[in-house]
C-alpha atoms as a PDB file:
ATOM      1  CA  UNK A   1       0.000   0.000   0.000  1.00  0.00           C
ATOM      2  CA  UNK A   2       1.010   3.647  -0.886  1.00  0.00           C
ATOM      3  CA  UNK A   3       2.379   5.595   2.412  1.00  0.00           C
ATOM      4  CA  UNK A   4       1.387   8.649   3.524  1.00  0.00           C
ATOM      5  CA  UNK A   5       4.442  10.217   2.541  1.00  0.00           C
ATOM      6  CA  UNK A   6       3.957   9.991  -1.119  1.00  0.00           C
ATOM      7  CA  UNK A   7       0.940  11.679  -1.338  1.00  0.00           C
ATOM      8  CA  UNK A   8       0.958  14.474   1.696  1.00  0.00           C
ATOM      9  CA  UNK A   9       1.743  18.103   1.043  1.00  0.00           C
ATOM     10  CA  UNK A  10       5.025  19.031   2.378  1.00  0.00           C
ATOM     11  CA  UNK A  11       4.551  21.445   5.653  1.00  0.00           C
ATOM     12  CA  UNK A  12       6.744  24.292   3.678  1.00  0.00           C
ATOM     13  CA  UNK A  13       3.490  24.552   0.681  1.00  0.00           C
ATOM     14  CA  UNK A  14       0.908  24.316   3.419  1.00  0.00           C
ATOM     15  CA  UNK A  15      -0.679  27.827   3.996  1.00  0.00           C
ATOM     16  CA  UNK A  16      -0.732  29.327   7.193  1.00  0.00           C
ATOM     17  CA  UNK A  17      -2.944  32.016   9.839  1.00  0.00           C
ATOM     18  CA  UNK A  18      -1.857  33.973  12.520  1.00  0.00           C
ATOM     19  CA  UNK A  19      -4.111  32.943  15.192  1.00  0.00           C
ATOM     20  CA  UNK A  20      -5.379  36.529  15.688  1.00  0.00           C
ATOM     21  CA  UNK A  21      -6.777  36.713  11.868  1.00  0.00           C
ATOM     22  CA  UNK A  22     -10.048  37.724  11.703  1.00  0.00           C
ATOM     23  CA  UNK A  23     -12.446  34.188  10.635  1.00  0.00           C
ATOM     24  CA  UNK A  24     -13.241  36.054   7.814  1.00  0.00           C
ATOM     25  CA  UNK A  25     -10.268  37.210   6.544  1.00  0.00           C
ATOM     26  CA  UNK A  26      -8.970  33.241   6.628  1.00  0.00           C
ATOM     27  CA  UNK A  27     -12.143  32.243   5.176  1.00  0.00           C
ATOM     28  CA  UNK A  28     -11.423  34.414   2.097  1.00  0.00           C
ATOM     29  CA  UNK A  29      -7.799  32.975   1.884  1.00  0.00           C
ATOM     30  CA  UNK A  30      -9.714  29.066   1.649  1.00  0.00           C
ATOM     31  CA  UNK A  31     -12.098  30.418  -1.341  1.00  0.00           C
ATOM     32  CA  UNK A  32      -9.277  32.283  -2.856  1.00  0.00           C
ATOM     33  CA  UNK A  33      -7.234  29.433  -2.713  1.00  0.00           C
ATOM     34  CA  UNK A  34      -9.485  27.079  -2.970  1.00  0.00           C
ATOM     35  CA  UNK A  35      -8.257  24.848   0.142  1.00  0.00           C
ATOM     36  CA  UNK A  36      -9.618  23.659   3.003  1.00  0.00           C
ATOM     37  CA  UNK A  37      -7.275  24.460   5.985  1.00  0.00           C
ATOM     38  CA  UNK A  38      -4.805  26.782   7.039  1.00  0.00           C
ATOM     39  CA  UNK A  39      -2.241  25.714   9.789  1.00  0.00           C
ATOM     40  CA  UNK A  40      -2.601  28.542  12.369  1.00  0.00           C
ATOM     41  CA  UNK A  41       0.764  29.595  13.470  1.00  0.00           C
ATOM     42  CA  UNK A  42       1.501  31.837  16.525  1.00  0.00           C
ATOM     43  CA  UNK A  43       5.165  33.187  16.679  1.00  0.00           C
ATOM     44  CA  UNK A  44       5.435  31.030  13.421  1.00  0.00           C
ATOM     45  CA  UNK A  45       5.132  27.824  15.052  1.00  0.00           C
ATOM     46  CA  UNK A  46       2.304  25.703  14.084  1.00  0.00           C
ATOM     47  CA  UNK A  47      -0.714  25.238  17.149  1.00  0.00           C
ATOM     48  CA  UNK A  48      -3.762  24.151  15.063  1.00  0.00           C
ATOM     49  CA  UNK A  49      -5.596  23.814  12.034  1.00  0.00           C
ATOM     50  CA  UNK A  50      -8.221  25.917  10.873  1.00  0.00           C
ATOM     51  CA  UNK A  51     -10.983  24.369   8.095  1.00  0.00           C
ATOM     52  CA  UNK A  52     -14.191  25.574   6.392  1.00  0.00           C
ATOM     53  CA  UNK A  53     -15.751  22.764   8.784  1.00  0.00           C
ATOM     54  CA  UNK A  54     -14.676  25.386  11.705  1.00  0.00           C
ATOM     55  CA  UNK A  55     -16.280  28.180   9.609  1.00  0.00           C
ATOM     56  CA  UNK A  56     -19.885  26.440   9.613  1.00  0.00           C
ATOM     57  CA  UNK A  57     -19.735  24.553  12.862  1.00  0.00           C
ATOM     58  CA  UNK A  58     -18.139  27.338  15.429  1.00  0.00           C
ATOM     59  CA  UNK A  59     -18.581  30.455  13.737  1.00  0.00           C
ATOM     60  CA  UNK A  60     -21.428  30.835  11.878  1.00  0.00           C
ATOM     61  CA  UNK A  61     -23.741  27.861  13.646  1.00  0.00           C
ATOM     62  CA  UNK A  62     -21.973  29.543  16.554  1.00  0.00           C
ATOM     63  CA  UNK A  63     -23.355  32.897  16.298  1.00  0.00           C
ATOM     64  CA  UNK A  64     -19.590  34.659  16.148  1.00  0.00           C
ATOM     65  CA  UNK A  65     -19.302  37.353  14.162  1.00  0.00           C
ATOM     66  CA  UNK A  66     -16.017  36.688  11.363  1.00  0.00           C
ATOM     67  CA  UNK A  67     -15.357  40.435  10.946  1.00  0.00           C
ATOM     68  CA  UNK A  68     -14.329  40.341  15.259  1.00  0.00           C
ATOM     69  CA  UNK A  69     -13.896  36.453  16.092  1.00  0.00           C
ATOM     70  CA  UNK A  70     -10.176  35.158  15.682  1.00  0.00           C
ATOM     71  CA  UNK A  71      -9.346  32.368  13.796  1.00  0.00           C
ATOM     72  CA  UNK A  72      -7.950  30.835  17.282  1.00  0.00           C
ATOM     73  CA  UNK A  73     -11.479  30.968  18.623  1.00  0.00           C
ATOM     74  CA  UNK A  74     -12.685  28.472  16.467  1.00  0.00           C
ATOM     75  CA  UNK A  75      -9.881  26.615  15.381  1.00  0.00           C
ATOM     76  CA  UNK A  76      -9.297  22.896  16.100  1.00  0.00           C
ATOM     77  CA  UNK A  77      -6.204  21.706  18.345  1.00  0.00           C
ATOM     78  CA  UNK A  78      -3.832  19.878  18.697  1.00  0.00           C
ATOM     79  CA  UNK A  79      -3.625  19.272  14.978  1.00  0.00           C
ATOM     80  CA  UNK A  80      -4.809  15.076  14.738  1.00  0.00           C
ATOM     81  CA  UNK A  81      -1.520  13.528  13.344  1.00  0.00           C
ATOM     82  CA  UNK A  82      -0.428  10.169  11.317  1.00  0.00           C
ATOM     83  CA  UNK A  83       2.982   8.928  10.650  1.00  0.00           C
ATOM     84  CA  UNK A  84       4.235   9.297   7.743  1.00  0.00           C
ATOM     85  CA  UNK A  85       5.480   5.631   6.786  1.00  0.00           C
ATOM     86  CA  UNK A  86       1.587   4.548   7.883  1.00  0.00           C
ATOM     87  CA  UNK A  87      -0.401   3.594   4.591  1.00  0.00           C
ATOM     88  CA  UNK A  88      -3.208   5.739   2.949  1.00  0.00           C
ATOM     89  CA  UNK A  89      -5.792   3.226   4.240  1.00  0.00           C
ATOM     90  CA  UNK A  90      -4.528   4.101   7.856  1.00  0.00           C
ATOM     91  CA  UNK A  91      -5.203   7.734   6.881  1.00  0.00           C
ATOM     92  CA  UNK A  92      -8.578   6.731   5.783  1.00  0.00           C
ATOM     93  CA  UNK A  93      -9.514   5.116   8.455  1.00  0.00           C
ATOM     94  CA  UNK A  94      -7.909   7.659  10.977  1.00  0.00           C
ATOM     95  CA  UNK A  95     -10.049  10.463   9.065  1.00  0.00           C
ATOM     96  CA  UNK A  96     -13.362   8.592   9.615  1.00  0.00           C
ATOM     97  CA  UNK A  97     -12.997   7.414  12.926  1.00  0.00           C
ATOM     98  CA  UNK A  98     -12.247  11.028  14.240  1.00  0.00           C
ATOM     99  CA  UNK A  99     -14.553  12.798  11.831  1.00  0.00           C
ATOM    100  CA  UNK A 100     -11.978  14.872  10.420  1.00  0.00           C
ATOM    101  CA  UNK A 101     -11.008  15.925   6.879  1.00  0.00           C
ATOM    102  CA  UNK A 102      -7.286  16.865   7.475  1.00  0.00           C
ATOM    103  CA  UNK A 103      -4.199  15.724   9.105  1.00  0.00           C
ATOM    104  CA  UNK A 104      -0.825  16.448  10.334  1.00  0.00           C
ATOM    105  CA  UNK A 105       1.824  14.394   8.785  1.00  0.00           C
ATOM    106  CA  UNK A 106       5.131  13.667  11.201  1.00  0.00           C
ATOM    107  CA  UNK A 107       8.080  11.819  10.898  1.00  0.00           C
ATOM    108  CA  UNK A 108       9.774  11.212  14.554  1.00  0.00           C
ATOM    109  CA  UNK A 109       7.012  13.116  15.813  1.00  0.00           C
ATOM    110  CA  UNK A 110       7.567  16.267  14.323  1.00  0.00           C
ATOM    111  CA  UNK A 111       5.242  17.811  11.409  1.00  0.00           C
ATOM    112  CA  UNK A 112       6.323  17.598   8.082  1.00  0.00           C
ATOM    113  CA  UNK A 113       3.487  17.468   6.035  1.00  0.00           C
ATOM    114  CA  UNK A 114      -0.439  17.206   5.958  1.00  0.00           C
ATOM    115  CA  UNK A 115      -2.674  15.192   4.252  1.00  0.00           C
ATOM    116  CA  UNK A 116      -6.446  15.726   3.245  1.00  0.00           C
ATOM    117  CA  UNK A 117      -9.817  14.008   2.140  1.00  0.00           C
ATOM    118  CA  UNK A 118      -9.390  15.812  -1.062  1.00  0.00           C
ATOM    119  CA  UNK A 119      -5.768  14.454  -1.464  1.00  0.00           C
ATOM    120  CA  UNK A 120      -6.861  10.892  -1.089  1.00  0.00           C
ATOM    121  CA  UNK A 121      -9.569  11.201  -3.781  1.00  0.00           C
ATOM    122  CA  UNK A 122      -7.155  12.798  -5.911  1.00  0.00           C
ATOM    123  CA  UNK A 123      -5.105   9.825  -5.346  1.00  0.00           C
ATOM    124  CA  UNK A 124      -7.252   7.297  -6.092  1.00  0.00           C
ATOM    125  CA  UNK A 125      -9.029   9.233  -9.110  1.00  0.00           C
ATOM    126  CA  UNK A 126      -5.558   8.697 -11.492  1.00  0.00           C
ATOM    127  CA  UNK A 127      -4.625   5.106 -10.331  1.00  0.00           C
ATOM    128  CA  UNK A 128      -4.732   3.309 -13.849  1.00  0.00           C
ATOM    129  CA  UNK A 129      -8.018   1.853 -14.498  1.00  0.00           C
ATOM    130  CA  UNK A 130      -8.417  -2.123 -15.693  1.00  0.00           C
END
């Protein structure tokens, strides 16, 4: 089976939030980018991960308004983290069992990468077909 490794974005591509951003100024980085997550960094080292799934859930469902609320008031920490020799099915599985979309890559327990839903399907959409 395929590790991790092969398929996670490196940590140095992933983009990143100061935790003190406004929700909807990171919001407007994920639809300009068109991604998912931001790590959010304070002092530039990495303390969580902030997705559209924190947008719906804790801010708007939340009643917080994105022009005052900081992206470290709804974001979701520690970042959930797999090793990166583990397999893509490990991913998987890790992903549904916590009912997340996104995780932290680490080799020897530090992060070096993360890995997403949307990477996976990407994954599995160009394996050759019989």
């Amino acid at each position: 089976m395929v590790p991790v490794k092969s398929v996670m974005i490196p940590v140095e591509k992933v983009r990143t939030v100061d935790r003190d951003a406004t929700i909807k100024s990171a919001a407007e980085q994920l639809r300009d980018r068109n991604i998912g997550s931001l790590f959010v960094t304070k002092g530039g080292e990495i303390i969580g991960i902030f997705t559209d799934t924190d947008v719906v859930r804790r801010c708007v469902a939340g009643g917080l308004d994105p022009n005052k609320a900081t992206v470290e008031q709804v974001m979701s920490a520690p970042v959930l983290m797999i090793d990166e020799n583990k397999t893509l099915l490990d991913a998987n599985d890790l992903m549904a069992k916590s009912h997340v979309r996104h995780l932290g890559v680490s080799r020897s327990g530090k992060l070096v990468g993360m890995i997403s839903v949307r990477d996976l399907v990407v994954f599995l959409t160009n394996l050759p077909r019989k």
